[in-house]
C-alpha atoms as a PDB file:
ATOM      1  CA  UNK A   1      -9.529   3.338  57.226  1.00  0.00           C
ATOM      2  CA  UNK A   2     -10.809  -0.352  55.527  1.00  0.00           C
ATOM      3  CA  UNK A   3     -12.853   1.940  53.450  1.00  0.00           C
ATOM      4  CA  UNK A   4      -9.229   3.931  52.132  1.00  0.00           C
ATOM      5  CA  UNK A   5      -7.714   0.785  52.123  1.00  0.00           C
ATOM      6  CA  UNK A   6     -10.481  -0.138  49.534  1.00  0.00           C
ATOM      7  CA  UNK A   7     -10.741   2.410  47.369  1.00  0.00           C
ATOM      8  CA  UNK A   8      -6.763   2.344  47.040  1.00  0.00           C
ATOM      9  CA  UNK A   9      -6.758  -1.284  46.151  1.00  0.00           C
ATOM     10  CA  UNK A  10      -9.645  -0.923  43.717  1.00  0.00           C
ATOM     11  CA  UNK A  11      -7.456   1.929  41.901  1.00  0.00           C
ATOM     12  CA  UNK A  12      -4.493   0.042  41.746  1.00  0.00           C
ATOM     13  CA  UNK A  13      -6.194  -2.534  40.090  1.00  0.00           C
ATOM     14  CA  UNK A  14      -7.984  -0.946  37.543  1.00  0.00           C
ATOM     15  CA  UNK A  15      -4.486   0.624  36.773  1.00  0.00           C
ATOM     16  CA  UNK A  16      -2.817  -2.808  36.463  1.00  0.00           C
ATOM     17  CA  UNK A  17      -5.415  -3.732  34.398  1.00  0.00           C
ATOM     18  CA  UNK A  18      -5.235  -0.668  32.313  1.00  0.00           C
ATOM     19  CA  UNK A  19      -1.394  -0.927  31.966  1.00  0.00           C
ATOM     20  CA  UNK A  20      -2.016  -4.706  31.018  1.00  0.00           C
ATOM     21  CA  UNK A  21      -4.725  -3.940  27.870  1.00  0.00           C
ATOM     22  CA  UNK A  22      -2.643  -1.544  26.566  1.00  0.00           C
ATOM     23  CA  UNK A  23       0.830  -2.951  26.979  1.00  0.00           C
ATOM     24  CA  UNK A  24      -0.658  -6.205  25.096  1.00  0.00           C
ATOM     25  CA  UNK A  25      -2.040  -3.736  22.132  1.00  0.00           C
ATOM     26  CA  UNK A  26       1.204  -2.376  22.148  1.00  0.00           C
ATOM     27  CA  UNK A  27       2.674  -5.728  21.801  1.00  0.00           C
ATOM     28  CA  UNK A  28       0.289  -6.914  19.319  1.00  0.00           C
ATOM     29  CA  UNK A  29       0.731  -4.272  17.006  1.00  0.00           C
ATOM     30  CA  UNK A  30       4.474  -4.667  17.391  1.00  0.00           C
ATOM     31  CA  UNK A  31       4.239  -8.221  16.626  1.00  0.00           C
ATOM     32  CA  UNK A  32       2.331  -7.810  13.321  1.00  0.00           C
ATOM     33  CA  UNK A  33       5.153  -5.128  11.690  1.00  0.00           C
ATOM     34  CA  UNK A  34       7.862  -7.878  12.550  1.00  0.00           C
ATOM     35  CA  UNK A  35       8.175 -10.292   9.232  1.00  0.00           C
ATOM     36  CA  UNK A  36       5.948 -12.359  11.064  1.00  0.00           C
ATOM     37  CA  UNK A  37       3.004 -11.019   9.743  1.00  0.00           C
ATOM     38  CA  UNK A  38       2.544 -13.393   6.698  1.00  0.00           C
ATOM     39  CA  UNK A  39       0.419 -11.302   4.394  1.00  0.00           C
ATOM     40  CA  UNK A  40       2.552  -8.169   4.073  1.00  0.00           C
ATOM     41  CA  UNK A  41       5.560 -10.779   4.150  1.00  0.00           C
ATOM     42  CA  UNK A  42       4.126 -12.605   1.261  1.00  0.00           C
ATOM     43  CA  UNK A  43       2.716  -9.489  -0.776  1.00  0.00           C
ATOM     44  CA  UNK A  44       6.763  -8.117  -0.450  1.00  0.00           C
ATOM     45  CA  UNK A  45       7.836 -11.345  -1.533  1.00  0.00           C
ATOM     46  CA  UNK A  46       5.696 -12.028  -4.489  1.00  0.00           C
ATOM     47  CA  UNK A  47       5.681  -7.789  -5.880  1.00  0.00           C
ATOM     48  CA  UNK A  48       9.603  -7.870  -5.431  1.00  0.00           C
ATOM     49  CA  UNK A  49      11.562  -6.481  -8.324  1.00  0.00           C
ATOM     50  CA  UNK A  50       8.516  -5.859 -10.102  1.00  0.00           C
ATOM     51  CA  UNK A  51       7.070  -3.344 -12.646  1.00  0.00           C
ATOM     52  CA  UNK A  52       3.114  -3.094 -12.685  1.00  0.00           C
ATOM     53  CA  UNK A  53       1.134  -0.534 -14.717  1.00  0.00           C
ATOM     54  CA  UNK A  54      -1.738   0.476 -14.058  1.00  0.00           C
ATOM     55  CA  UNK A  55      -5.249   0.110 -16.629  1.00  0.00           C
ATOM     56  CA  UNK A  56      -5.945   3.338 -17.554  1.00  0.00           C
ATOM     57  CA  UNK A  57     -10.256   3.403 -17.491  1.00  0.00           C
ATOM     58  CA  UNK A  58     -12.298   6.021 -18.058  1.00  0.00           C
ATOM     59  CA  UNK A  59     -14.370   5.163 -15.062  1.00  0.00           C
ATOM     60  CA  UNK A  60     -11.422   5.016 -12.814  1.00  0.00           C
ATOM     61  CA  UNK A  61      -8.737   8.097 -13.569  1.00  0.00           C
ATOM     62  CA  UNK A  62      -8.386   9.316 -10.646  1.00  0.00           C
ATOM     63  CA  UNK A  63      -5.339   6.989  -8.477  1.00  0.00           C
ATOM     64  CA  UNK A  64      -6.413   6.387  -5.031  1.00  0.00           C
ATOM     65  CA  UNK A  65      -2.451   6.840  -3.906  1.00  0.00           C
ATOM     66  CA  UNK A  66      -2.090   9.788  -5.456  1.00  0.00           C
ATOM     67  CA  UNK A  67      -5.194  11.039  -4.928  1.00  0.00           C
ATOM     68  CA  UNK A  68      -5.867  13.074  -8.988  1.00  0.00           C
ATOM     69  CA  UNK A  69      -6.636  11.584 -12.047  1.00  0.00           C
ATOM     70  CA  UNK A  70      -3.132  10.576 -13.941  1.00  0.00           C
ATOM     71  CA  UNK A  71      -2.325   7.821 -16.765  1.00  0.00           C
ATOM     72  CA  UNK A  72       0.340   5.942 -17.705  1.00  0.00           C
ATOM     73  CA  UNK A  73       1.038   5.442 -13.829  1.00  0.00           C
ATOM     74  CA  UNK A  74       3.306   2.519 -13.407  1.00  0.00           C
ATOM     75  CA  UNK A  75       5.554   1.141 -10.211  1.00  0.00           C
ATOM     76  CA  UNK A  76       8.688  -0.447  -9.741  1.00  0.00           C
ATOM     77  CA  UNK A  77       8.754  -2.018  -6.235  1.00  0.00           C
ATOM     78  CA  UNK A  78      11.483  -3.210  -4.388  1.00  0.00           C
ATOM     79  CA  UNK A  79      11.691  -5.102  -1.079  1.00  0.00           C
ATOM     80  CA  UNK A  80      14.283  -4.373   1.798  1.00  0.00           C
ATOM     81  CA  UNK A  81      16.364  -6.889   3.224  1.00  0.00           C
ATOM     82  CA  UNK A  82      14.195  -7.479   6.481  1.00  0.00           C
ATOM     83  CA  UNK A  83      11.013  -8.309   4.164  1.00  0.00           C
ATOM     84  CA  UNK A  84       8.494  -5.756   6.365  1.00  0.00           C
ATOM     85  CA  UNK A  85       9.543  -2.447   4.540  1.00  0.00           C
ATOM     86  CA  UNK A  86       9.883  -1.611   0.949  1.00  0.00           C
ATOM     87  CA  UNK A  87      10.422   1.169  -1.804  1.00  0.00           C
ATOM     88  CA  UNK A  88       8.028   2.249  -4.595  1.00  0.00           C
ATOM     89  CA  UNK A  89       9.612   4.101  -7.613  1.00  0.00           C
ATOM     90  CA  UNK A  90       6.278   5.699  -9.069  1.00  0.00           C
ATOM     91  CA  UNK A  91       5.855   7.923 -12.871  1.00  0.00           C
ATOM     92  CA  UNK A  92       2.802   9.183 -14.121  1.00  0.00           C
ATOM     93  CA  UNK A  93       1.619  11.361 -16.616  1.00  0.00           C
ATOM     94  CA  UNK A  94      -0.415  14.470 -14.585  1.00  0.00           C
ATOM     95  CA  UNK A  95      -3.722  16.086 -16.012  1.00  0.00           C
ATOM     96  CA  UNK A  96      -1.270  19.012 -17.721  1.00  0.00           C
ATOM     97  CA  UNK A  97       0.376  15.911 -19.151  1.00  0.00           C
ATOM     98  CA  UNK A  98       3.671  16.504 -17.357  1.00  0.00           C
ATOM     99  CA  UNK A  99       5.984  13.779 -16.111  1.00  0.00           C
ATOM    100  CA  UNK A 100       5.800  12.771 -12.122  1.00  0.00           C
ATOM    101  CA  UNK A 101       8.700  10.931 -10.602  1.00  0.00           C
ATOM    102  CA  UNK A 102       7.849   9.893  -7.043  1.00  0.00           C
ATOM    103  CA  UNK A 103       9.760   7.420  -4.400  1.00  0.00           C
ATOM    104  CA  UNK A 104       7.830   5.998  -1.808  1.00  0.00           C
ATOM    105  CA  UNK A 105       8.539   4.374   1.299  1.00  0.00           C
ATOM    106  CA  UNK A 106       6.575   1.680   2.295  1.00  0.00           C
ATOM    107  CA  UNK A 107       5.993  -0.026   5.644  1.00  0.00           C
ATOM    108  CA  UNK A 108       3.727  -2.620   7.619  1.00  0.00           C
ATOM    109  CA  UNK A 109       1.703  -1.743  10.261  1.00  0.00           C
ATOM    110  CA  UNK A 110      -0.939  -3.343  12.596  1.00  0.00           C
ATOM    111  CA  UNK A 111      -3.621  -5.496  10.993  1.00  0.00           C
ATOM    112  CA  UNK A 112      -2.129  -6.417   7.661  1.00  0.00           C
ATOM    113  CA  UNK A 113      -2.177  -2.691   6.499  1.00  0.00           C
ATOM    114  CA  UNK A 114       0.581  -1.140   4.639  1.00  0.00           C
ATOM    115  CA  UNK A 115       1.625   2.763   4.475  1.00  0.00           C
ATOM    116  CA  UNK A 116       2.583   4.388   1.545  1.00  0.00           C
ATOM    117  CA  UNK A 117       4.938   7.530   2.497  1.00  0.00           C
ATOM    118  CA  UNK A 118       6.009  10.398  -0.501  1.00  0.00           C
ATOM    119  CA  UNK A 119       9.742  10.789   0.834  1.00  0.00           C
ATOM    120  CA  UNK A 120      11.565  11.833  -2.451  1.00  0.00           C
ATOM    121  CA  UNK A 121       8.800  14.434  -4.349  1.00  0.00           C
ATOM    122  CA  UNK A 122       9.331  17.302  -5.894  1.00  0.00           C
ATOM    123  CA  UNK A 123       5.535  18.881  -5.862  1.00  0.00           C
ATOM    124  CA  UNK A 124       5.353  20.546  -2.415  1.00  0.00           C
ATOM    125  CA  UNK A 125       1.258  19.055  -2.269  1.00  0.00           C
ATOM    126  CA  UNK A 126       2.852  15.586  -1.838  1.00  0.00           C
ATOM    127  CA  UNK A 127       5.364  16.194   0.448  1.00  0.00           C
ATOM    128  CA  UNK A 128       4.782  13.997   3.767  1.00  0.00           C
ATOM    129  CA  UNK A 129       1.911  12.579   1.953  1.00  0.00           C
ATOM    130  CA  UNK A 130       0.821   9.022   3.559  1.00  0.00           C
ATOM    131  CA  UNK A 131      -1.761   6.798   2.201  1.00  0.00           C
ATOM    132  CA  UNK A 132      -2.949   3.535   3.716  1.00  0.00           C
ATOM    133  CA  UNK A 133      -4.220   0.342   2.158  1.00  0.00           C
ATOM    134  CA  UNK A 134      -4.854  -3.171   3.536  1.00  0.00           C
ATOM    135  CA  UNK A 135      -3.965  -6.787   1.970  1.00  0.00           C
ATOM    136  CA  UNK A 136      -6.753  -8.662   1.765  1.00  0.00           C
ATOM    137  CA  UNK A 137      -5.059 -11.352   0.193  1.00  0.00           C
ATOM    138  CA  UNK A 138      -1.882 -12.043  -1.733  1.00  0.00           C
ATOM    139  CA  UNK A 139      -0.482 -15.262  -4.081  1.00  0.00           C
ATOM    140  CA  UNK A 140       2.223 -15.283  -6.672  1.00  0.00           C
ATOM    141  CA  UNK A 141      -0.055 -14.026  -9.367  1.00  0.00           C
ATOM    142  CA  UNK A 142      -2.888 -11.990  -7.483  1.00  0.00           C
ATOM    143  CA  UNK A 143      -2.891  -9.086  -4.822  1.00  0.00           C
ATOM    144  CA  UNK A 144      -5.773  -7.486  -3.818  1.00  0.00           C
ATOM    145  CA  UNK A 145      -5.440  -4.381  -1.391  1.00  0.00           C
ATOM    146  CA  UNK A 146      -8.267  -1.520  -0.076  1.00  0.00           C
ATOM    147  CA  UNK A 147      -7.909   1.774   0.514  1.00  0.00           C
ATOM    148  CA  UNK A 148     -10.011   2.601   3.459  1.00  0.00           C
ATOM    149  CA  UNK A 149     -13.193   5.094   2.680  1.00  0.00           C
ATOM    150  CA  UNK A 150     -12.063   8.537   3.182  1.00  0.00           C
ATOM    151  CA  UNK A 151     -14.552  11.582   5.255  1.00  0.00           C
ATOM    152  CA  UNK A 152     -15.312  12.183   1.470  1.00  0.00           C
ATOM    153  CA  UNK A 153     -15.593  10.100  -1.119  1.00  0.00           C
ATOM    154  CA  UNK A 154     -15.552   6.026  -1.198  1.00  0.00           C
ATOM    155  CA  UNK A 155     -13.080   2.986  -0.484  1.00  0.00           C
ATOM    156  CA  UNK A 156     -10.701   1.919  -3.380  1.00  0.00           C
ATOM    157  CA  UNK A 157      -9.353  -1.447  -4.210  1.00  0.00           C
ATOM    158  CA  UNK A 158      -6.275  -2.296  -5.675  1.00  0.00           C
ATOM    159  CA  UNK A 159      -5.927  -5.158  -8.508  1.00  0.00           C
ATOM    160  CA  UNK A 160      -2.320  -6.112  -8.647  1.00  0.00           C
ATOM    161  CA  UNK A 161      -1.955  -8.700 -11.269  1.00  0.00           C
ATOM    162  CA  UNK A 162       1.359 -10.408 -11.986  1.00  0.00           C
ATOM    163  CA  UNK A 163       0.110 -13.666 -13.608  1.00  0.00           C
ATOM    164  CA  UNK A 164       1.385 -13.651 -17.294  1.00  0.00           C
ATOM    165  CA  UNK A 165      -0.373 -12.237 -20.338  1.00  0.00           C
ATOM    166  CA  UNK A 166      -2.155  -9.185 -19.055  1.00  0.00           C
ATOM    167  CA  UNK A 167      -5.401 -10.297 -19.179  1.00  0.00           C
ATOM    168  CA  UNK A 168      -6.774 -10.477 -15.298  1.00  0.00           C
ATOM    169  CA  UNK A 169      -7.982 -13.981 -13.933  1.00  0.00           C
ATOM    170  CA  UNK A 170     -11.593 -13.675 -13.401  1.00  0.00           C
ATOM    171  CA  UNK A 171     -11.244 -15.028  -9.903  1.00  0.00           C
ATOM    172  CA  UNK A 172      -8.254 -11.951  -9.034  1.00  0.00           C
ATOM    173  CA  UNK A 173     -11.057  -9.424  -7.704  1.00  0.00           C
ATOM    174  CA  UNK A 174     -12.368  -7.734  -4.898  1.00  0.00           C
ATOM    175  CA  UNK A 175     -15.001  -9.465  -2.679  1.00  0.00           C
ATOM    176  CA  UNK A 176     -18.403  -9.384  -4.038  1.00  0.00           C
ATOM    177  CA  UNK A 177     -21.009  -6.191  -3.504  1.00  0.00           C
ATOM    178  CA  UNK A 178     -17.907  -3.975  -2.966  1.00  0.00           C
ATOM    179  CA  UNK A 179     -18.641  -0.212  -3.552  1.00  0.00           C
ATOM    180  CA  UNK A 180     -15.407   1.088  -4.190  1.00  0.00           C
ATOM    181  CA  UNK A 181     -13.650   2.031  -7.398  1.00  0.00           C
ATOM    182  CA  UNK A 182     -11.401  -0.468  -8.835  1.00  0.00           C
ATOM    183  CA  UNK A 183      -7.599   0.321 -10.224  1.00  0.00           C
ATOM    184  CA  UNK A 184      -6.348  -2.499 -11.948  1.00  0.00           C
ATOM    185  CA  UNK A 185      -2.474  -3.333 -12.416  1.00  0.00           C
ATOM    186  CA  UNK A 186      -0.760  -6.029 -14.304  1.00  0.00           C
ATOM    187  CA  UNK A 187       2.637  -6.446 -15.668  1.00  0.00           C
ATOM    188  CA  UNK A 188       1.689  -5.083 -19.522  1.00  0.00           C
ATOM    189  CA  UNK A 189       2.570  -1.645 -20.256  1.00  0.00           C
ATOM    190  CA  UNK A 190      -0.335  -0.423 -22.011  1.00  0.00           C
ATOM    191  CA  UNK A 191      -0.007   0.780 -25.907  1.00  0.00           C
ATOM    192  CA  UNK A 192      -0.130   3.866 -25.781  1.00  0.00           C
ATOM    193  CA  UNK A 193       2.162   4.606 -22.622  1.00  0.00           C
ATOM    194  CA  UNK A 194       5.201   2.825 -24.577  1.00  0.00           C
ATOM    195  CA  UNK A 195       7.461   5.903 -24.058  1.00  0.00           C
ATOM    196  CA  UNK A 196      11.066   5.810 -22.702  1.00  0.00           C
ATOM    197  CA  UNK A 197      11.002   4.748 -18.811  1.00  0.00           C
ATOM    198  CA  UNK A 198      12.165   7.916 -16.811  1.00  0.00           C
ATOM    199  CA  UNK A 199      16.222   7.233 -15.709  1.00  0.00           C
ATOM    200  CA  UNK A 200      15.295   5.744 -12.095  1.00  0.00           C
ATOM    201  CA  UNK A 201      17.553   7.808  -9.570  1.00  0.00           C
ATOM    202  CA  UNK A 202      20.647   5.714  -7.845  1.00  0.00           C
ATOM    203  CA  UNK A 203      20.024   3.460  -5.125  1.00  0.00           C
ATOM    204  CA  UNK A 204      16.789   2.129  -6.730  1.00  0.00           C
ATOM    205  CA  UNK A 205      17.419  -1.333  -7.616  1.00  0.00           C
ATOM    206  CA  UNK A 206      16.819  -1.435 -11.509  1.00  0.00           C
ATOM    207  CA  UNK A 207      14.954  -4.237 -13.620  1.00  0.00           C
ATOM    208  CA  UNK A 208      14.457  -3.723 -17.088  1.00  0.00           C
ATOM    209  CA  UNK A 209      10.325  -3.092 -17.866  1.00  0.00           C
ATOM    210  CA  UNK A 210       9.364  -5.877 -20.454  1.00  0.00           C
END
């Protein structure tokens, strides 16, 4: 009977234990998509309402969120009212040279990592497509973001630029000894991708590209 009694009280604890590990994961990770969690909070604030274009390299062609090569790939973005979700309007140019027009939703998640979500495509290989990147740090001028590396294939960082000019501080990089590709965006619309911005659909705040 006292060894019953035992074995009973050992299982009930481990299962109050169990219950209390991951309840507080549970309310960790709630606690960091609140507004609360200050990077995605600040990379909303400082990216809101604006256009960034991406450097078209020869080295680096293939976009990590789209996951092809493309050019003349530039985003509007566009912060929600609760400052822990926002929208991406996204155009590129595709390898056939063809037009894209994406809208993306974006949302915070645990440990200062964002997810991109395809909601409005009208390619059927993007549809429910969800890509992942986290802020590893964010100021007025300089975001830089990673995309984890994939099963295949190697990390990606994202340069996101909105100090004026063009021309990338030489401090606004990845950390040092990184090994992933680097896509660069800054708020100058590169030469030869001066076309006519595609109408952006209603319901997508609009700002006029410079």
């Amino acid at each position: 009977m006292e060894l019953q009694r035992r074995v009973l009280l050992l299982t009930w604890t481990f299962f109050l234990t169990f219950d209390i590990v991951i309840n507080a994961e549970a309310s960790q990770c709630s606690e960091e998509t609140t507004p609360k969690n200050k990077k995605i909070k600040e990379l909303f604030k400082n990216l809101n309402n604006t256009y960034l274009y991406r450097k078209d390299t020869k080295s680096s062609n293939e976009t990590s969120l789209v996951g092809k090569p493309t050019r003349c790939l530039w985003m509007l973005w566009t912060t929600e009212a609760n400052v822990s979700t926002a929208s991406v309007f996204l155009t590129y140019k595709d390898e056939m040279n063809e037009t894209i027009v994406d809208i993306l939703s974006v949302k915070s998640e645990c440990k200062n990592t964002l997810e991109f979500t395809f909601t409005d495509v009208d390619l059927e290989e993007f549809r429910d497509r969800k890509v992942k990147y986290k802020v590893l740090s964010t100021n007025s001028s300089c975001s830089i973001l990673k995309k984890p590396k994939a099963r295949s294939g190697k990390c990606a960082y994202w340069v996101l630029y909105t100090g004026g000019g063009g021309k990338v501080a030489k401090w606004c990089k990845p950390p040092r000894n990184h090994t992933g590709d680097v896509e660069i965006h800054t708020l100058k619309q590169p030469g030869r991708c001066k076309e006519k911005p595609v109408t952006i659909p209603p319901g997508v705040y609009t700002l006029k590209p410079e």
